[in-house]
N, C-alpha and C. Protein backbone atom coordinates (compact mmCIF):
# COMPACT_ATOMS: atom_id res chain seq x y z
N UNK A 1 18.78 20.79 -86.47
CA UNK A 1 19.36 21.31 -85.22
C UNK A 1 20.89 21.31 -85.29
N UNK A 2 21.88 22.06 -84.66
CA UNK A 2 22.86 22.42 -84.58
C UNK A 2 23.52 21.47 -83.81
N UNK A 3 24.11 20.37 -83.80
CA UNK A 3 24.92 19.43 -82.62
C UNK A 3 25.71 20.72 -81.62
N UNK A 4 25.81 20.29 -80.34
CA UNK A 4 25.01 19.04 -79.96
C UNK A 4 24.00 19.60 -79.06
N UNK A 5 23.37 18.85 -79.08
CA UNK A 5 21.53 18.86 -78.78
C UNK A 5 20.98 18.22 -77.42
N UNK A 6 19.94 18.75 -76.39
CA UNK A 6 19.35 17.80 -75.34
C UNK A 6 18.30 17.08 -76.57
N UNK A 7 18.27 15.37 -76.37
CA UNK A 7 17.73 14.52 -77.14
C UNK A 7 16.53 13.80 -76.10
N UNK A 8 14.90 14.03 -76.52
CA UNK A 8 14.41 12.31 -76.29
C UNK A 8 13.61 12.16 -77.08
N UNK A 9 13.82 10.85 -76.67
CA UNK A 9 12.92 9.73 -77.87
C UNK A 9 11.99 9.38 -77.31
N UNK A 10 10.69 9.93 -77.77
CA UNK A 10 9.59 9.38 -76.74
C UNK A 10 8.22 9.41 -77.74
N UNK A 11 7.05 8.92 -77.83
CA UNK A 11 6.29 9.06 -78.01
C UNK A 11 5.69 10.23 -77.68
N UNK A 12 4.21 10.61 -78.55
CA UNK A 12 4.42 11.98 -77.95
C UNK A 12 2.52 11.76 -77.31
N UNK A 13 2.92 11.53 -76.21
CA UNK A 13 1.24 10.89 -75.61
C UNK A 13 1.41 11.72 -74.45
N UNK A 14 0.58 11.47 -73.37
CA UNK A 14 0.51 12.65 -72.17
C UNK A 14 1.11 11.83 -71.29
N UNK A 15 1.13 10.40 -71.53
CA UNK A 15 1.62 9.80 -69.90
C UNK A 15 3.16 10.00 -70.07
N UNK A 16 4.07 10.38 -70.80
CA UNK A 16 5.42 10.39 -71.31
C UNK A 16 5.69 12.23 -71.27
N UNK A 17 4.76 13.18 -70.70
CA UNK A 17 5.19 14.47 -70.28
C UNK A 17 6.10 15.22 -71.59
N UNK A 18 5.62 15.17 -72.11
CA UNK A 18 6.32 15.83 -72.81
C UNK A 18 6.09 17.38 -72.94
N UNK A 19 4.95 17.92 -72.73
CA UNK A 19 4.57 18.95 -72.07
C UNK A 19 4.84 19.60 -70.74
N UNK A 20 5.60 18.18 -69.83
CA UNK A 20 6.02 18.85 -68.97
C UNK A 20 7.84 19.27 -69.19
N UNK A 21 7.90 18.45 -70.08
CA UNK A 21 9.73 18.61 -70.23
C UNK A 21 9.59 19.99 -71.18
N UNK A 22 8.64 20.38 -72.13
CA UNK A 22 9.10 21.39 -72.91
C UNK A 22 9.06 23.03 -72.26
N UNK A 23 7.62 22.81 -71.05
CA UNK A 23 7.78 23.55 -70.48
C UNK A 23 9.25 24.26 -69.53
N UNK A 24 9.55 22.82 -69.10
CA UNK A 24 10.53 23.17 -68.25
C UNK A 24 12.12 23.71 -69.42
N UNK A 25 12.22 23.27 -70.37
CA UNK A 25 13.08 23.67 -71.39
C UNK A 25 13.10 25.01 -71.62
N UNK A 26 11.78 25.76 -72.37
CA UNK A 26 11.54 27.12 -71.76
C UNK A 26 12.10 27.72 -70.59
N UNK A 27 12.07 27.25 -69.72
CA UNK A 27 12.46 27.88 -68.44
C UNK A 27 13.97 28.28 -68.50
N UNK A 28 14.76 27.04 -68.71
CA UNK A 28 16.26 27.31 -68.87
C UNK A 28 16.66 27.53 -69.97
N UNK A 29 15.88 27.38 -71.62
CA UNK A 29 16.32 27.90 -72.47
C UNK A 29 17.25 28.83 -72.89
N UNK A 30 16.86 30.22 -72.05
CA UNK A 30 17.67 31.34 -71.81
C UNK A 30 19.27 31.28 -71.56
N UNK A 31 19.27 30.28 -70.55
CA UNK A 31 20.99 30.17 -70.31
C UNK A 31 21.46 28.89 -70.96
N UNK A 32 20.66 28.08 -71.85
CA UNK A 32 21.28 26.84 -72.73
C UNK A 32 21.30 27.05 -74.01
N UNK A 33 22.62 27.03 -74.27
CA UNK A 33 23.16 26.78 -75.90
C UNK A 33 22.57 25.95 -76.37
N UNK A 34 22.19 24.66 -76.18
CA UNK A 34 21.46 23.34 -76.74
C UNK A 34 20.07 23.54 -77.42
N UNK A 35 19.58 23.14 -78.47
CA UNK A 35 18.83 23.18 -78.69
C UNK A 35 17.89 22.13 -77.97
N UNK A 36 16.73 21.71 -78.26
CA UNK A 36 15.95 20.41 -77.90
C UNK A 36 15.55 19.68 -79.12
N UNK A 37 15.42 18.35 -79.20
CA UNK A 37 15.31 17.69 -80.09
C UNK A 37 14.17 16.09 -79.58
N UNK A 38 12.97 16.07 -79.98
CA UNK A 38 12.46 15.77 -79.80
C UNK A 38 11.91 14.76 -81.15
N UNK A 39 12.30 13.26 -81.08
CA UNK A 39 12.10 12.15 -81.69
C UNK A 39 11.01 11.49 -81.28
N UNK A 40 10.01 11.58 -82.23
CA UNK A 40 8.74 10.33 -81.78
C UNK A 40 7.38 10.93 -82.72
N UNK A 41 6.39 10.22 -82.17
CA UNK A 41 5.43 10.82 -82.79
C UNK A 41 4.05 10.11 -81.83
N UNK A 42 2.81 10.92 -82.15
CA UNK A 42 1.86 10.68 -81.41
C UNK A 42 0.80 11.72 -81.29
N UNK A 43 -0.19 11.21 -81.12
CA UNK A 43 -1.38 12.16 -80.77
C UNK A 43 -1.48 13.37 -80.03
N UNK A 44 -0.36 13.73 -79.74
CA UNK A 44 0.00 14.98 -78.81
C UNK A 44 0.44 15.90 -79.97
N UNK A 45 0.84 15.80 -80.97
CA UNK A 45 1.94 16.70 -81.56
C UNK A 45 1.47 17.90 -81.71
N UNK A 46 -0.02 17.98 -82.22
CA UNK A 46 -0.33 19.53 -82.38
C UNK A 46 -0.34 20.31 -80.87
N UNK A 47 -0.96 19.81 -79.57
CA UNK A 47 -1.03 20.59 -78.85
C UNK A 47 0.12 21.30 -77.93
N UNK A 48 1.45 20.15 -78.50
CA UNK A 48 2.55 20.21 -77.97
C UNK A 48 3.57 21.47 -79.22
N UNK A 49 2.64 21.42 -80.26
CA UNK A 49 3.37 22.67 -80.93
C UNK A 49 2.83 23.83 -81.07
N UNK A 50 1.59 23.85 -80.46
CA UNK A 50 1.14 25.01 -80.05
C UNK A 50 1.52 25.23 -78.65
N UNK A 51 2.52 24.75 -78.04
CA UNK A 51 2.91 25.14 -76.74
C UNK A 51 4.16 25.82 -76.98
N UNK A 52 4.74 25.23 -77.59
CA UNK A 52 6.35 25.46 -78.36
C UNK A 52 5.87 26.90 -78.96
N UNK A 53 5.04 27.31 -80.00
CA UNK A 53 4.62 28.42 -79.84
C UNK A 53 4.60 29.52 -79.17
N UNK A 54 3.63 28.75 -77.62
CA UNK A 54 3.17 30.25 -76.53
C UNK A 54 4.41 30.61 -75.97
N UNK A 55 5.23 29.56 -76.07
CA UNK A 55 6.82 29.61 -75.29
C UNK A 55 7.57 30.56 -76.35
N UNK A 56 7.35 30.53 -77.40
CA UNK A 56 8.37 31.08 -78.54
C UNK A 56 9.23 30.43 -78.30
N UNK A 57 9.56 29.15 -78.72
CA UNK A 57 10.63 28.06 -78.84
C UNK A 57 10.59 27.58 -80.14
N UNK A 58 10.07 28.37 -81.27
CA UNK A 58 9.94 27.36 -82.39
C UNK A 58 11.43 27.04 -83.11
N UNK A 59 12.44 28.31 -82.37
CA UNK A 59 13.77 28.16 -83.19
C UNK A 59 14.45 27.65 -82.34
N UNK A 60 14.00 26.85 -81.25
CA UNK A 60 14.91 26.15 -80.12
C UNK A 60 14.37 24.62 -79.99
N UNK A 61 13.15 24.04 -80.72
CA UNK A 61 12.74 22.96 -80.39
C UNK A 61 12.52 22.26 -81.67
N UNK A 62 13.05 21.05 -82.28
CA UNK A 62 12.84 20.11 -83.67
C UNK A 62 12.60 19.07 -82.95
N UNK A 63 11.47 18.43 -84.39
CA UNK A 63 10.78 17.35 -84.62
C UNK A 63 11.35 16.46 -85.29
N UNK A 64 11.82 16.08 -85.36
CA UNK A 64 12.01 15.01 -86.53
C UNK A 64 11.04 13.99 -87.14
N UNK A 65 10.17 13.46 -85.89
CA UNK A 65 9.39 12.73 -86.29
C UNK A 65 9.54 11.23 -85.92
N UNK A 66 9.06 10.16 -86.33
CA UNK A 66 9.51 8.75 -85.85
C UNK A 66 10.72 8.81 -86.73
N UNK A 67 11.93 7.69 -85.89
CA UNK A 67 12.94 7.47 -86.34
C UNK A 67 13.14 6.23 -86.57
N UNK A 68 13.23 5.34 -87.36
CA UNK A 68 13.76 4.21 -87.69
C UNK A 68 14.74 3.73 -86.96
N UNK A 69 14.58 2.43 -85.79
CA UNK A 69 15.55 1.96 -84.90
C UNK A 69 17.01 2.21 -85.42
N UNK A 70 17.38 2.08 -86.64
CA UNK A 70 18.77 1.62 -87.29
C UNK A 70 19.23 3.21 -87.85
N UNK A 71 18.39 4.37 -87.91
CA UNK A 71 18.82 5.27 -87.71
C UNK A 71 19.19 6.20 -86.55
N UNK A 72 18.63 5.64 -85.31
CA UNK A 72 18.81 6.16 -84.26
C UNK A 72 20.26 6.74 -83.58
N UNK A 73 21.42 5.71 -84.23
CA UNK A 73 22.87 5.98 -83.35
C UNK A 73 23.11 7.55 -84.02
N UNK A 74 22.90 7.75 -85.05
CA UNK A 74 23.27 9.15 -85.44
C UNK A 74 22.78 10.43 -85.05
N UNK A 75 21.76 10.01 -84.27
CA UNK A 75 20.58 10.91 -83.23
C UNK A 75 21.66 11.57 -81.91
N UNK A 76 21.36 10.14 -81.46
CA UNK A 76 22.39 9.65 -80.23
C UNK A 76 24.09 10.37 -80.23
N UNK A 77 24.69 10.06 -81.61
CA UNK A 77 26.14 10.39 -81.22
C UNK A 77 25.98 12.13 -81.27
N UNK A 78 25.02 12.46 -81.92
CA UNK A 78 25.25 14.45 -81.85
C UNK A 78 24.79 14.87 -80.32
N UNK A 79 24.36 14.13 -79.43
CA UNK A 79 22.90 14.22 -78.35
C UNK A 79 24.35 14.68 -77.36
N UNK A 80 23.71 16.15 -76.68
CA UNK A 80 24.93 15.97 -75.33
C UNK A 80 24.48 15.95 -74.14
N UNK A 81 22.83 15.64 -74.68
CA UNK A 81 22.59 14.33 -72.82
C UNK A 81 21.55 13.84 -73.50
N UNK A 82 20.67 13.17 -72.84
CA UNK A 82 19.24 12.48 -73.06
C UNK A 82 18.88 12.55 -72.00
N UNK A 83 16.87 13.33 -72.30
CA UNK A 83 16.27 13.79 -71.22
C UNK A 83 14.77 12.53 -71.78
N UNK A 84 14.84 11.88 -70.15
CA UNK A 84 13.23 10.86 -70.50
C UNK A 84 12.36 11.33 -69.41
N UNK A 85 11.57 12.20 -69.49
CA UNK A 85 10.90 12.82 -68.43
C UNK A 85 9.05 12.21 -67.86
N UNK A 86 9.25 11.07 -68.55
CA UNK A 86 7.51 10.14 -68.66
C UNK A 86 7.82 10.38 -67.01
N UNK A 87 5.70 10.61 -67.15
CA UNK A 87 5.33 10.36 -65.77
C UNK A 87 4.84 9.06 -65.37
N UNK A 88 5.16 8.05 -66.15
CA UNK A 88 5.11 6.64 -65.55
C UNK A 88 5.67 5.91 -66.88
N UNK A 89 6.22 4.40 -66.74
CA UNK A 89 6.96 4.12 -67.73
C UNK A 89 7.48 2.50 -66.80
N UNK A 90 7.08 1.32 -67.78
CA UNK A 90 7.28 0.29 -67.11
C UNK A 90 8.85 0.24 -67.15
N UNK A 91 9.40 -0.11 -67.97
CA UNK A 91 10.68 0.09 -68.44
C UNK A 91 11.70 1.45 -68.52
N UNK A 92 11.00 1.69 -70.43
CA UNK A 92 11.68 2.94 -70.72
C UNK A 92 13.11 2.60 -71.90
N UNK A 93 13.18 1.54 -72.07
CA UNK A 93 14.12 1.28 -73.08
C UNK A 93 14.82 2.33 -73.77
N UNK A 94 15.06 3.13 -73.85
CA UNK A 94 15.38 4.16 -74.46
C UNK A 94 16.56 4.61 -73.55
N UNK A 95 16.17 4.38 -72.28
CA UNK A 95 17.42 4.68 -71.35
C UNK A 95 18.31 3.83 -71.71
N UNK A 96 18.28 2.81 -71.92
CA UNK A 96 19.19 1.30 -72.18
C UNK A 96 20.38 2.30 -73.69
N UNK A 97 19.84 2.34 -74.60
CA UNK A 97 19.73 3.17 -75.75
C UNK A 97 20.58 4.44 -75.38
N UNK A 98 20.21 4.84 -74.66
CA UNK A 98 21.04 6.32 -74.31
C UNK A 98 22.56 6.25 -73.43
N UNK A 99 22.16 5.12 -72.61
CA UNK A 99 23.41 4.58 -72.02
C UNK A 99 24.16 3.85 -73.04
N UNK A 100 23.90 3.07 -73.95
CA UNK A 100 25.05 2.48 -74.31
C UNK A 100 25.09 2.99 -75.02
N UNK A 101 24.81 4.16 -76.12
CA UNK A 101 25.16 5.21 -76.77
C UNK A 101 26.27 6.07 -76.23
N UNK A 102 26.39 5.94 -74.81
CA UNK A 102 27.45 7.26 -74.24
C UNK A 102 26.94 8.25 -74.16
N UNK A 103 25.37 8.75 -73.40
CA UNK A 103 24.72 9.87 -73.75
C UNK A 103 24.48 10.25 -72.38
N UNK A 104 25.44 10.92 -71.47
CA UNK A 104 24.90 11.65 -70.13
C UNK A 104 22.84 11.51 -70.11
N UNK A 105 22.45 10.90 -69.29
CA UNK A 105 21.16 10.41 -68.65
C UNK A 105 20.47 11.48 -67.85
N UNK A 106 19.32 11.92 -68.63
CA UNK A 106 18.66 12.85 -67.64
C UNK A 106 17.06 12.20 -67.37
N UNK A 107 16.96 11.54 -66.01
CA UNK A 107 15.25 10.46 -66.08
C UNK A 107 14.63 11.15 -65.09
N UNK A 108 13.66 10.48 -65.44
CA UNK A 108 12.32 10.79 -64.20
C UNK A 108 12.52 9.56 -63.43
N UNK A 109 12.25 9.92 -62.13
CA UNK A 109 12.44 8.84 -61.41
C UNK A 109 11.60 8.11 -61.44
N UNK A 110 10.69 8.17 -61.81
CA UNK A 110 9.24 7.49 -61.70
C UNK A 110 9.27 6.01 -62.63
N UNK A 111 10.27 6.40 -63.82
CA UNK A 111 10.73 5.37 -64.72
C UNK A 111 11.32 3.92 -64.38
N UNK A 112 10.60 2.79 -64.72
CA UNK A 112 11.09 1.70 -64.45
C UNK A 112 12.71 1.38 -64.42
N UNK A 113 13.45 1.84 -65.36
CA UNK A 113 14.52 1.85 -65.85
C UNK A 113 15.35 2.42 -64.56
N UNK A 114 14.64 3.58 -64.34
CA UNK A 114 15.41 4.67 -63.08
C UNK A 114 15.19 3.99 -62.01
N UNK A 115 14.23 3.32 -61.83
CA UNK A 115 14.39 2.16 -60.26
C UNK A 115 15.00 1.41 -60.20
N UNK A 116 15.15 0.62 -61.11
CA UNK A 116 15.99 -0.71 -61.18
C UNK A 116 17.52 -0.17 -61.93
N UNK A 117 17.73 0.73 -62.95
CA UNK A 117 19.08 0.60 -63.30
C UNK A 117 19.92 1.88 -63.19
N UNK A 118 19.11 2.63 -62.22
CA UNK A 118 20.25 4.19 -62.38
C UNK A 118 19.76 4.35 -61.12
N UNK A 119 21.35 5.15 -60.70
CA UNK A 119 21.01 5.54 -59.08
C UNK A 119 21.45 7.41 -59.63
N UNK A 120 20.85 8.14 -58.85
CA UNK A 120 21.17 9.68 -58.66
C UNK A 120 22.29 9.96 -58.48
N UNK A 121 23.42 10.81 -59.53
CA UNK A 121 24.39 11.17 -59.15
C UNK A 121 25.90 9.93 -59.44
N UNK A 122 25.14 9.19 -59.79
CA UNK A 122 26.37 7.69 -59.95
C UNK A 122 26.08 7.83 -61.58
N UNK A 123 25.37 7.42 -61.99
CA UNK A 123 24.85 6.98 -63.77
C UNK A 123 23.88 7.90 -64.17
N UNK A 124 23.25 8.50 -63.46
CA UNK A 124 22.56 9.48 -64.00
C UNK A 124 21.77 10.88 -63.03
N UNK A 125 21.38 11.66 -63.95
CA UNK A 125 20.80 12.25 -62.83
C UNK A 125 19.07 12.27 -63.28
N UNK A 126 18.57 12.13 -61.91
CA UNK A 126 17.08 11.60 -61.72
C UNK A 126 16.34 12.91 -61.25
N UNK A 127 14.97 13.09 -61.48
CA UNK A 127 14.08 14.36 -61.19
C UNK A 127 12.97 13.75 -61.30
N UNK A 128 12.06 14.48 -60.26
CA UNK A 128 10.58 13.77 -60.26
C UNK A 128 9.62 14.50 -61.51
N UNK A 129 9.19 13.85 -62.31
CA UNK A 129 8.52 14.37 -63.40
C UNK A 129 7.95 15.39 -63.19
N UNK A 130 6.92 15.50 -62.51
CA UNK A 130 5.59 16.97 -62.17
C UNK A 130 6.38 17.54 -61.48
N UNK A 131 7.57 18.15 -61.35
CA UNK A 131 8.06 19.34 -61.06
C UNK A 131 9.14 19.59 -61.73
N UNK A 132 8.30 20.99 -62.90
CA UNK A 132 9.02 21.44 -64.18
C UNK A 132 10.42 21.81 -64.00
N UNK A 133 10.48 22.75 -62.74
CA UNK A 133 11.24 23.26 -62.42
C UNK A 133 12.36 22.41 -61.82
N UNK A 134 12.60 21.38 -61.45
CA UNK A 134 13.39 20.39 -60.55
C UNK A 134 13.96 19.51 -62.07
N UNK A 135 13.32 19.67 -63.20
CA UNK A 135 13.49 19.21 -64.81
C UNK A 135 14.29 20.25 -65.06
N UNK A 136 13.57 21.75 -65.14
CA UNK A 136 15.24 22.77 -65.90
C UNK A 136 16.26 22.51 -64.85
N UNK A 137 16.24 22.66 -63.28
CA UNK A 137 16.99 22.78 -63.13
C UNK A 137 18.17 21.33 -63.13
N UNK A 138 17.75 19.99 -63.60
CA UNK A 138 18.64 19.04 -63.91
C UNK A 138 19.12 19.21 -65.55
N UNK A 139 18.79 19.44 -66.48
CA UNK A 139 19.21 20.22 -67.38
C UNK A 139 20.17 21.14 -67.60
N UNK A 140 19.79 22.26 -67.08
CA UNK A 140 20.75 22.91 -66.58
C UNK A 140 22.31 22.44 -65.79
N UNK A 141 22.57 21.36 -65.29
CA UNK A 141 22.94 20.62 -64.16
C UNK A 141 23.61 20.21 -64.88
N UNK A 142 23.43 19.46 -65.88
CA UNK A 142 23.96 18.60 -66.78
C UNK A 142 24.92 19.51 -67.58
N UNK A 143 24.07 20.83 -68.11
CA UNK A 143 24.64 21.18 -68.90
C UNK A 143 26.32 22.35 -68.47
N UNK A 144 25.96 22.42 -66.91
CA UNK A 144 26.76 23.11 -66.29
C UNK A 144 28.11 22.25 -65.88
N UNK A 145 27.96 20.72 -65.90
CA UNK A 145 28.68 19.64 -65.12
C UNK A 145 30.07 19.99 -65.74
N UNK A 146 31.34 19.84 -64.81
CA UNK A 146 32.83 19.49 -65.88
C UNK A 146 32.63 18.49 -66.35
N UNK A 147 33.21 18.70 -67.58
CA UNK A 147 33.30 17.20 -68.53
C UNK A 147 33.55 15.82 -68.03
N UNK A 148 34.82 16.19 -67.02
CA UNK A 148 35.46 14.74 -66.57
C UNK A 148 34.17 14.43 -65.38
N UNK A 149 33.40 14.92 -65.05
CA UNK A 149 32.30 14.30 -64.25
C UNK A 149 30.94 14.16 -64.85
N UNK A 150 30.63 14.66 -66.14
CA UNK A 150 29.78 14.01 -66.88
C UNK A 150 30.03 12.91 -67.71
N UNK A 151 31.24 12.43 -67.93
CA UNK A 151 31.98 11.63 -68.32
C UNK A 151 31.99 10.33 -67.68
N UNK A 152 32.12 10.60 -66.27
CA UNK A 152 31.97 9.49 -65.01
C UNK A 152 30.44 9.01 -65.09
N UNK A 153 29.80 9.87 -65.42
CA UNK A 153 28.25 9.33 -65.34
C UNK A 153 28.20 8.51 -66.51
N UNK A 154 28.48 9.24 -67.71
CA UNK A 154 28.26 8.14 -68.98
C UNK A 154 28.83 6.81 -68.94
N UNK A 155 30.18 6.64 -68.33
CA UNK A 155 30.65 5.13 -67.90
C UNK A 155 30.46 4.95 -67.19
N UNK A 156 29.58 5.28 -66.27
CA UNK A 156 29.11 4.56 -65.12
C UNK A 156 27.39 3.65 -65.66
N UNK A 157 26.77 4.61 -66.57
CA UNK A 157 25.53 4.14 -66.64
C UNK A 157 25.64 3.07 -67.83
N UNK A 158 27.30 3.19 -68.49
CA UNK A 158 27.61 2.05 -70.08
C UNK A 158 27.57 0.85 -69.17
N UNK A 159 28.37 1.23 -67.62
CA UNK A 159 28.60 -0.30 -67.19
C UNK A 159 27.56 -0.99 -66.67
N UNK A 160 26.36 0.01 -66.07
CA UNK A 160 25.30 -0.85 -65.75
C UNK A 160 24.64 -1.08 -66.39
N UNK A 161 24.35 -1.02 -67.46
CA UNK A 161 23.00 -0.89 -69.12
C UNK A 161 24.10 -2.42 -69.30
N UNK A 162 25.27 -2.64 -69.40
CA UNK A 162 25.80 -4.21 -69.49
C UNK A 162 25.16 -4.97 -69.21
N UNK A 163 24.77 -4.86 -68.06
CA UNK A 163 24.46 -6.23 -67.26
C UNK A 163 22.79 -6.36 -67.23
N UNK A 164 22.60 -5.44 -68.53
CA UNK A 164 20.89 -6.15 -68.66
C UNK A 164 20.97 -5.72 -70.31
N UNK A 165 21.73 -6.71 -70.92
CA UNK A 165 21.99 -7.47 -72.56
C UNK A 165 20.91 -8.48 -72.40
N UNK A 166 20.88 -8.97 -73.58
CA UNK A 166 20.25 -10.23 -73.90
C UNK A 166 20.12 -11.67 -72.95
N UNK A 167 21.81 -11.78 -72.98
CA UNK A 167 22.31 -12.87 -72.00
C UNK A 167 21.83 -13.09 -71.07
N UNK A 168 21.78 -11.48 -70.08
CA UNK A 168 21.19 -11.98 -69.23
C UNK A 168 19.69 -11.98 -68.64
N UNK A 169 18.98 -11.29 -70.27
CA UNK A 169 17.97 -11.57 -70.05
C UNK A 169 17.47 -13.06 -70.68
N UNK A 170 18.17 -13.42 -71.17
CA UNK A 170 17.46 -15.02 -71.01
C UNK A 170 18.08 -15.53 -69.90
N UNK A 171 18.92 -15.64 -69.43
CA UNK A 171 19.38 -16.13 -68.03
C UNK A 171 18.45 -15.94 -67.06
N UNK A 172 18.04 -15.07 -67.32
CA UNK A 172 16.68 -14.76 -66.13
C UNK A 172 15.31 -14.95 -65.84
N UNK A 173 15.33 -15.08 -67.73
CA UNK A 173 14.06 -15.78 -68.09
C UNK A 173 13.91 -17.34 -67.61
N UNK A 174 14.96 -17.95 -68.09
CA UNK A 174 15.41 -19.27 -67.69
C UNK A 174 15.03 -19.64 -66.60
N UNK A 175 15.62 -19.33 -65.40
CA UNK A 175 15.99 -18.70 -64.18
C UNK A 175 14.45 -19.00 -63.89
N UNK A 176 13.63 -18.15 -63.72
CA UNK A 176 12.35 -17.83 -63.54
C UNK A 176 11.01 -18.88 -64.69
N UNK A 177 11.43 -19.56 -65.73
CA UNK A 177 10.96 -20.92 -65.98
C UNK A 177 11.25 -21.53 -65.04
N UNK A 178 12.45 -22.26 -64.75
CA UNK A 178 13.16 -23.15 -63.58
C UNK A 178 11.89 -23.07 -62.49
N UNK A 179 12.43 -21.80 -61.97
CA UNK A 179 11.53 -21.98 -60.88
C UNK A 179 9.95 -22.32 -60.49
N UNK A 180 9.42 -21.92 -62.08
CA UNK A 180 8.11 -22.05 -62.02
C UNK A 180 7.47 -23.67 -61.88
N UNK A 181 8.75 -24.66 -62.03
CA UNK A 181 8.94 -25.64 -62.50
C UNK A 181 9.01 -26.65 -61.27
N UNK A 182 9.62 -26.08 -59.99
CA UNK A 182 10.31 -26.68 -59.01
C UNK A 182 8.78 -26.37 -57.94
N UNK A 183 8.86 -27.52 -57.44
CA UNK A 183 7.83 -27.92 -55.90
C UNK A 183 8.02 -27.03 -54.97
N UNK A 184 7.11 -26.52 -54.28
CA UNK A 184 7.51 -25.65 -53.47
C UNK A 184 7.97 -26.05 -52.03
N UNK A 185 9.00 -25.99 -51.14
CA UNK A 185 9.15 -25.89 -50.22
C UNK A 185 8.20 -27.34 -48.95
């Protein structure tokens, strides 16, 4: 693919939509320079490239395939957003990954990650998965944004992906031993 690229890293299973993001890619394809770039692998792949097909996207959509954690930043630094469009997702780690990469954030709200660490319009922009269209058109969104305000989003979502490091996930773990520990009331 040609940098720079809409990037996700996802497995390629049905609860993670990926059928619904490629659809919606199709849709705005037409007015996006970006190619799509799609990292992962999974039991979906054939039916998801026979979709890429009916769409005629085969010269707009790459596979790469699974990526090796320690190859990933080179994914990341060509990426000029990251789209995680799962229709359910405890976490989502990958957002963590995309934020501290510096990678404008495109989530489903439905995503653990998007409840607890991104608000709409501050760190990222959020879309409800099952509506394709509410997907191109944040895509699009992204890809239309001035720089200096897609810019604001990427340091906005570096500074909150901080404050859930390691540290303070054992701090919390801790935290939550402690308590399991203490008499109640």
């Amino acid at each position: 693919p040609t940098p720079p690229y809409l990037l996700s890293v996802t497995r390629l299973i049905p609860r993670k939509n990926v059928h619904g993001l490629i659809a919606a890619y199709g849709r705005c394809a037409p007015d996006l320079p970006w190619d799509l770039v799609i990292c992962g692998s999974g039991s979906e792949l054939i039916p998801l490239q026979r979709q890429i097909a009916e769409l005629n996207l085969q010269s707009r959509v790459y596979w790469p395939g699974f990526i090796a954690y320690d190859q990933m930043p080179r994914w990341y630094a060509h990426a000029a957003a990251f789209i995680h469009p799962a229709l359910s997702e405890q976490w989502g780690l990958v957002v963590n990954e995309a934020a501290a990469a510096g990678v404008p954030i495109l989530c489903s709200q439905t995503v653990g990650a998007a409840v607890e660490m991104l608000r709409d319009r501050h760190n990222a922009l959020l879309f409800p998965p099952d509506n394709e269209m509410a997907i191109a058109q944040a895509i699009l969104e992204i890809y239309r944004m001035p720089d200096a305000e897609r810019q604001i989003l990427v340091w906005s979502a570096q500074a909150t992906v901080a404050q859930y490091g390691p540290k303070q996930f054992a701090t919390g773990f801790i935290n939550a031993a402690s308590s399991s520990f203490s008499p109640y009331p």
